[in-house]
C-alpha atoms as a PDB file:
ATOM      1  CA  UNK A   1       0.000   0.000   0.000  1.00  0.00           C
ATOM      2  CA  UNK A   2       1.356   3.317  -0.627  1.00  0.00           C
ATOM      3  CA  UNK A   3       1.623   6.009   1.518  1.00  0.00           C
ATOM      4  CA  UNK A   4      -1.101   8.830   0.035  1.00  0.00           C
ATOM      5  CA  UNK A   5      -3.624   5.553   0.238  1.00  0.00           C
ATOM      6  CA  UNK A   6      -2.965   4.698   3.866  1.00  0.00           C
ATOM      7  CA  UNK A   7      -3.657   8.749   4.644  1.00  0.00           C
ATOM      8  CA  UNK A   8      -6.819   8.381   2.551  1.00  0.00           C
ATOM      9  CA  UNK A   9      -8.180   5.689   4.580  1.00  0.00           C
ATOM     10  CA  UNK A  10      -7.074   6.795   7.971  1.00  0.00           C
ATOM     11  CA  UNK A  11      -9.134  10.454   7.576  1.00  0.00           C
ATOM     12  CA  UNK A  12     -12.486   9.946   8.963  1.00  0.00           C
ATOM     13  CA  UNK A  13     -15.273  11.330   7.025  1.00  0.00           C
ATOM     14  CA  UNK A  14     -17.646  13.839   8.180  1.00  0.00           C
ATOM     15  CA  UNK A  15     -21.264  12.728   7.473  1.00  0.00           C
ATOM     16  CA  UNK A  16     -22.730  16.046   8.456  1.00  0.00           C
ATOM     17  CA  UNK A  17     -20.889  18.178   5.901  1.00  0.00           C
ATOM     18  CA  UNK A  18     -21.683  15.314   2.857  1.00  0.00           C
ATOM     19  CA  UNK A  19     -25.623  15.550   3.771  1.00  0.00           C
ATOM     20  CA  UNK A  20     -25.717  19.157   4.049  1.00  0.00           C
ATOM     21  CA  UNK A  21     -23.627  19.588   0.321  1.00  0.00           C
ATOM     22  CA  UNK A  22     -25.851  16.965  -0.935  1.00  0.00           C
ATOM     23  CA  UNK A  23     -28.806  19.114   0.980  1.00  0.00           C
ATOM     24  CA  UNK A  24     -28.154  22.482  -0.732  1.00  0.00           C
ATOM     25  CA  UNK A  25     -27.856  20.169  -4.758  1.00  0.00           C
ATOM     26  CA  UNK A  26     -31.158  19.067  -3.984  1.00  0.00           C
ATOM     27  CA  UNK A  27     -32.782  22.340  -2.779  1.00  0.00           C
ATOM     28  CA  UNK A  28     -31.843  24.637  -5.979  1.00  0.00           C
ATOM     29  CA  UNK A  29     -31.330  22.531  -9.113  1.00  0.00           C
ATOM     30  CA  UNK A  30     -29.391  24.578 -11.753  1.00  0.00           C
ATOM     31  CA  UNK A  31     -31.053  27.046 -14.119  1.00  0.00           C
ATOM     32  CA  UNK A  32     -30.283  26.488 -17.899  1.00  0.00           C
ATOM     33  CA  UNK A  33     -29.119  29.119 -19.763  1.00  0.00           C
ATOM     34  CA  UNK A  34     -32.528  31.532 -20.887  1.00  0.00           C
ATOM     35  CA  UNK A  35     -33.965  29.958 -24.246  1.00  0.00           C
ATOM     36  CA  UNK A  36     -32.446  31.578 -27.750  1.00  0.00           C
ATOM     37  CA  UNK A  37     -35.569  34.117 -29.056  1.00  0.00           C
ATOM     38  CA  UNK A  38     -35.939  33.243 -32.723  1.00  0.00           C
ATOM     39  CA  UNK A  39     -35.201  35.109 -35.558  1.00  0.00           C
ATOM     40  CA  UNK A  40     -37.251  36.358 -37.723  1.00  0.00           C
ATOM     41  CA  UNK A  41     -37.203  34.190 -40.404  1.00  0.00           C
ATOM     42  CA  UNK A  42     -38.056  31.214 -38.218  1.00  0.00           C
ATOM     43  CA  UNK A  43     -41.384  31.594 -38.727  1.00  0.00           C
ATOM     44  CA  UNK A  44     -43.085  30.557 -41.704  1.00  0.00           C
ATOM     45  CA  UNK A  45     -46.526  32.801 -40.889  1.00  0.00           C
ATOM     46  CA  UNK A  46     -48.342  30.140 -42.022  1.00  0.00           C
ATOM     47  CA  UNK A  47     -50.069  29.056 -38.289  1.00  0.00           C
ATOM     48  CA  UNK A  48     -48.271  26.258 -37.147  1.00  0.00           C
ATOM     49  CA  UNK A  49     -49.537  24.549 -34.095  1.00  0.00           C
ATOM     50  CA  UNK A  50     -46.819  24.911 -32.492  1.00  0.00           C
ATOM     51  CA  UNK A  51     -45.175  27.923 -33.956  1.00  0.00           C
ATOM     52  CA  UNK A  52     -41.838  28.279 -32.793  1.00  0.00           C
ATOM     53  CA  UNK A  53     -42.403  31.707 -31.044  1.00  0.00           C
ATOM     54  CA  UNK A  54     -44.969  29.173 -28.924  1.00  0.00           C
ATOM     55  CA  UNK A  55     -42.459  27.104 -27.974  1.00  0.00           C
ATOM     56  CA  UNK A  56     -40.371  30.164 -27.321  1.00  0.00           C
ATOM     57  CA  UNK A  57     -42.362  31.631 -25.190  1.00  0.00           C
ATOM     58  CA  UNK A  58     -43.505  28.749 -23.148  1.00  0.00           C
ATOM     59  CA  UNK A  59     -39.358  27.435 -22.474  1.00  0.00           C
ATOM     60  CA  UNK A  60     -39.222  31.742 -21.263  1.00  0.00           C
ATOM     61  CA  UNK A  61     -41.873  31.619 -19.226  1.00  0.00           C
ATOM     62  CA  UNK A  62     -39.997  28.140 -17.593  1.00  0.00           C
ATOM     63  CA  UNK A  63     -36.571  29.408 -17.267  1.00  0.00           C
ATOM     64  CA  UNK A  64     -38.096  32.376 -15.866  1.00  0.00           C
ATOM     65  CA  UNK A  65     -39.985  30.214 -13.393  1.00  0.00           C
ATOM     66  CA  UNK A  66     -36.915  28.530 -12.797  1.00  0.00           C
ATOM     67  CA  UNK A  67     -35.106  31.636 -11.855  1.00  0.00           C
ATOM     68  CA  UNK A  68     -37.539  33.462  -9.493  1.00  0.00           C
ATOM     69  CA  UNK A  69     -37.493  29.807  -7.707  1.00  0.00           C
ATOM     70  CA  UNK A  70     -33.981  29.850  -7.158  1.00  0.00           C
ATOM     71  CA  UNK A  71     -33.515  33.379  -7.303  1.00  0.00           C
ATOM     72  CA  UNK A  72     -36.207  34.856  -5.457  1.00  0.00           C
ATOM     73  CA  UNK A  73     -36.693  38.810  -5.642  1.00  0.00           C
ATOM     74  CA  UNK A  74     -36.525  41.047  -2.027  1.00  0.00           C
ATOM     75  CA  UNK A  75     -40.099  42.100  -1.438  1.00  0.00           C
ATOM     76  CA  UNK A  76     -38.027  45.980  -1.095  1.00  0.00           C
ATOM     77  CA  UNK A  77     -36.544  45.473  -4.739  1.00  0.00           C
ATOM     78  CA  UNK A  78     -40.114  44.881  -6.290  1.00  0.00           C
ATOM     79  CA  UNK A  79     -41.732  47.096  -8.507  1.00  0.00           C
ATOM     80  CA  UNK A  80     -45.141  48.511  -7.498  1.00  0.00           C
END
């Protein structure tokens, strides 16, 4: 056995400081990256079901759910 692994195994491990990482993952899952706004020529005009500023819209109005939830806005920084 070498050295470095004998250190390894003889370091206890605290349990407390593993839960409460594995706590604060759990709690706020990353938020992706805000969904790319189409450009203008994306859109045919012709009425798709869905048209892709649809699906635009509805992945914005998730990331932006997303990001109040983890990022949630001071009732003193609100707008009125």
């Amino acid at each position: 056995m070498h050295d470095s692994d004998a250190d390894k195994e003889s370091k206890p491990v605290d349990r407390l400081s593993v839960a409460k990482d594995t706590n604060d993952t759990q709690k706020s899952p990353e938020v992706p990256p805000p969904p790319e706004k189409p450009l203008p020529g994306d859109c045919c005009g012709n009425g798709c079901v869905p048209c892709v500023w649809d699906v635009y819209f509805e992945e914005l109005a998730e990331y932006n759910k997303l990001s109040t939830e983890n990022n949630p806005i001071p009732q003193s920084d609100r707008r009125s």
